[in-house]
C-alpha atoms as a PDB file:
ATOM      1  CA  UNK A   1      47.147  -0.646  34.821  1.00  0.00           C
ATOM      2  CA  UNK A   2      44.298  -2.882  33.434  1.00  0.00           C
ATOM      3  CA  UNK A   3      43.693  -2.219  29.862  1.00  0.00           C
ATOM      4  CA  UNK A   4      39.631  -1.308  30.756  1.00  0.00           C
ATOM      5  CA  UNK A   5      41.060   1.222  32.928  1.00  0.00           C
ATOM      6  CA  UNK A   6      43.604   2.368  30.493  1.00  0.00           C
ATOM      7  CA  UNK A   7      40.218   2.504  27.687  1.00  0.00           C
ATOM      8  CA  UNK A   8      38.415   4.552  29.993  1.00  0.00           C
ATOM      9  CA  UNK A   9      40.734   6.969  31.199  1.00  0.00           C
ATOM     10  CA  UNK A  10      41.774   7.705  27.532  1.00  0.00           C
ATOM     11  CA  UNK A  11      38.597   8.239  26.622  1.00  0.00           C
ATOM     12  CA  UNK A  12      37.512  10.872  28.772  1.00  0.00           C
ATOM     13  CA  UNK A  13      40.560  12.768  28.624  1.00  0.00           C
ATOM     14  CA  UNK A  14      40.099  12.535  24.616  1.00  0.00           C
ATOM     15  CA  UNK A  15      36.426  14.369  25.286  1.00  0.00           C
ATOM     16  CA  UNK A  16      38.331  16.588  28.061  1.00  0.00           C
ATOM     17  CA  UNK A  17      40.488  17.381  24.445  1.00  0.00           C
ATOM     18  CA  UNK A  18      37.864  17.767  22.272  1.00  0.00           C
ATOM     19  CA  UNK A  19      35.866  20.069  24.320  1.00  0.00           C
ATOM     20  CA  UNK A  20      38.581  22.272  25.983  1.00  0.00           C
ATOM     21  CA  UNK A  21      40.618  22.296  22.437  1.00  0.00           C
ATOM     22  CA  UNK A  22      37.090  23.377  20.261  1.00  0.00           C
ATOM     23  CA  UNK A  23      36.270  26.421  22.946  1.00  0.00           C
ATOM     24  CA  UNK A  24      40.013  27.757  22.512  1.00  0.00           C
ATOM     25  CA  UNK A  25      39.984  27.812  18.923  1.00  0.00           C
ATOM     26  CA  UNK A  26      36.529  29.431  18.339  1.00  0.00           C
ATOM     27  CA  UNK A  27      37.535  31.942  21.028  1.00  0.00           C
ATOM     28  CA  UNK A  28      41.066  32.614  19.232  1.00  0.00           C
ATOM     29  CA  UNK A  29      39.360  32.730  16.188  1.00  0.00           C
ATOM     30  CA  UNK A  30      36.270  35.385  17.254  1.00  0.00           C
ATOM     31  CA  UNK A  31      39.290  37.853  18.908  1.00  0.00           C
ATOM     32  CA  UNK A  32      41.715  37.655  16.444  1.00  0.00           C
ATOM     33  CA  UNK A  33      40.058  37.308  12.883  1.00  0.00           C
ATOM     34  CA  UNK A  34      36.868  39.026  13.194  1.00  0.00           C
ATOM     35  CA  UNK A  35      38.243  41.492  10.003  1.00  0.00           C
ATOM     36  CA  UNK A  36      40.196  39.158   7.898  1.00  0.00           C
ATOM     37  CA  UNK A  37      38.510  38.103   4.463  1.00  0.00           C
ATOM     38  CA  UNK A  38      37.364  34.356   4.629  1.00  0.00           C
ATOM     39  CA  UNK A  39      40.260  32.550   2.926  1.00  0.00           C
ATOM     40  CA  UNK A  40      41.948  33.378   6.410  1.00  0.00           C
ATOM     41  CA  UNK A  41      39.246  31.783   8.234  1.00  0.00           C
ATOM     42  CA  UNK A  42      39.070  28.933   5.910  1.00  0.00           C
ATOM     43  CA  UNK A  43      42.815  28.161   6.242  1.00  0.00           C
ATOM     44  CA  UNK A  44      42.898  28.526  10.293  1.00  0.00           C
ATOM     45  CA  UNK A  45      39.858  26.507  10.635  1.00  0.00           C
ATOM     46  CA  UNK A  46      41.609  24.129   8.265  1.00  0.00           C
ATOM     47  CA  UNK A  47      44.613  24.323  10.153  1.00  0.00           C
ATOM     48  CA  UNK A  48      43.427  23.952  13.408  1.00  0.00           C
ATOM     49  CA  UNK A  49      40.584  21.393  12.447  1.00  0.00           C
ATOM     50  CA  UNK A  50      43.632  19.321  12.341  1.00  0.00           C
ATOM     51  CA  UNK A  51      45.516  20.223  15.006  1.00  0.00           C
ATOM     52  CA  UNK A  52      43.637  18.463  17.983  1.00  0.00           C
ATOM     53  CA  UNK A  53      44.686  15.450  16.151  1.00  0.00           C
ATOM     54  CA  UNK A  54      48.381  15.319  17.253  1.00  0.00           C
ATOM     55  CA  UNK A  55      47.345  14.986  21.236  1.00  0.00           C
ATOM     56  CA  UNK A  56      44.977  12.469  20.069  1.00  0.00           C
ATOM     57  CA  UNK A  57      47.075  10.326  18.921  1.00  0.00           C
ATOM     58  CA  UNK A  58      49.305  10.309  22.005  1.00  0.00           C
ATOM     59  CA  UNK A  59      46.444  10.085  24.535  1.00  0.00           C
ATOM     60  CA  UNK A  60      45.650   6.561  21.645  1.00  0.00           C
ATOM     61  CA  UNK A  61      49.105   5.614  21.846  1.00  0.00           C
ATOM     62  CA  UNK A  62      48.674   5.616  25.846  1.00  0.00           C
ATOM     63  CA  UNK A  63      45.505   3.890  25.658  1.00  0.00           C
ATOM     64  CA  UNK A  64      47.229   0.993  23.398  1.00  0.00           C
ATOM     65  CA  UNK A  65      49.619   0.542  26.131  1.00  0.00           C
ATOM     66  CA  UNK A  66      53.593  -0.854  25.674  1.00  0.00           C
ATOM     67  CA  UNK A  67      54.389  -2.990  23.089  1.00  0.00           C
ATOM     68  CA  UNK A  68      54.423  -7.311  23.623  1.00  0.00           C
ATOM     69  CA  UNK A  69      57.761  -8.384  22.819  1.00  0.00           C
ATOM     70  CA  UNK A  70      57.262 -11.324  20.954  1.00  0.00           C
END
């Protein structure tokens, strides 16, 4: 696959990620934590500010494509 098509496929599925990822933790977030004091919101938004990261990289890692052997 050409390395444009690679860029641009990568890239919209990292929005795709973004998006779909920020919706399901504000929605887990609003059902499940609605009483719990705000250190608990702090350290799940914390946590899972981070999370979306991880998928990231491997959609990045695709987008780099395999490694030249030199």
């Amino acid at each position: 696959m050409p390395p444009r098509v690679r860029s641009f496929i990568g890239t919209i599925l990292i929005i795709f990620l973004v998006i779909i990822y920020a919706l399901l933790a504000t929605t887990i977030a609003t059902l499940t934590l609605a009483t719990y004091p705000w250190w608990v919101h702090l350290i799940y938004f914390l946590f899972s500010g981070l999370l979306w990261i991880l998928p990231a990289m491997l959609i990045i890692k695709w987008m780099a494509g395999p490694k030249r052997q030199d």
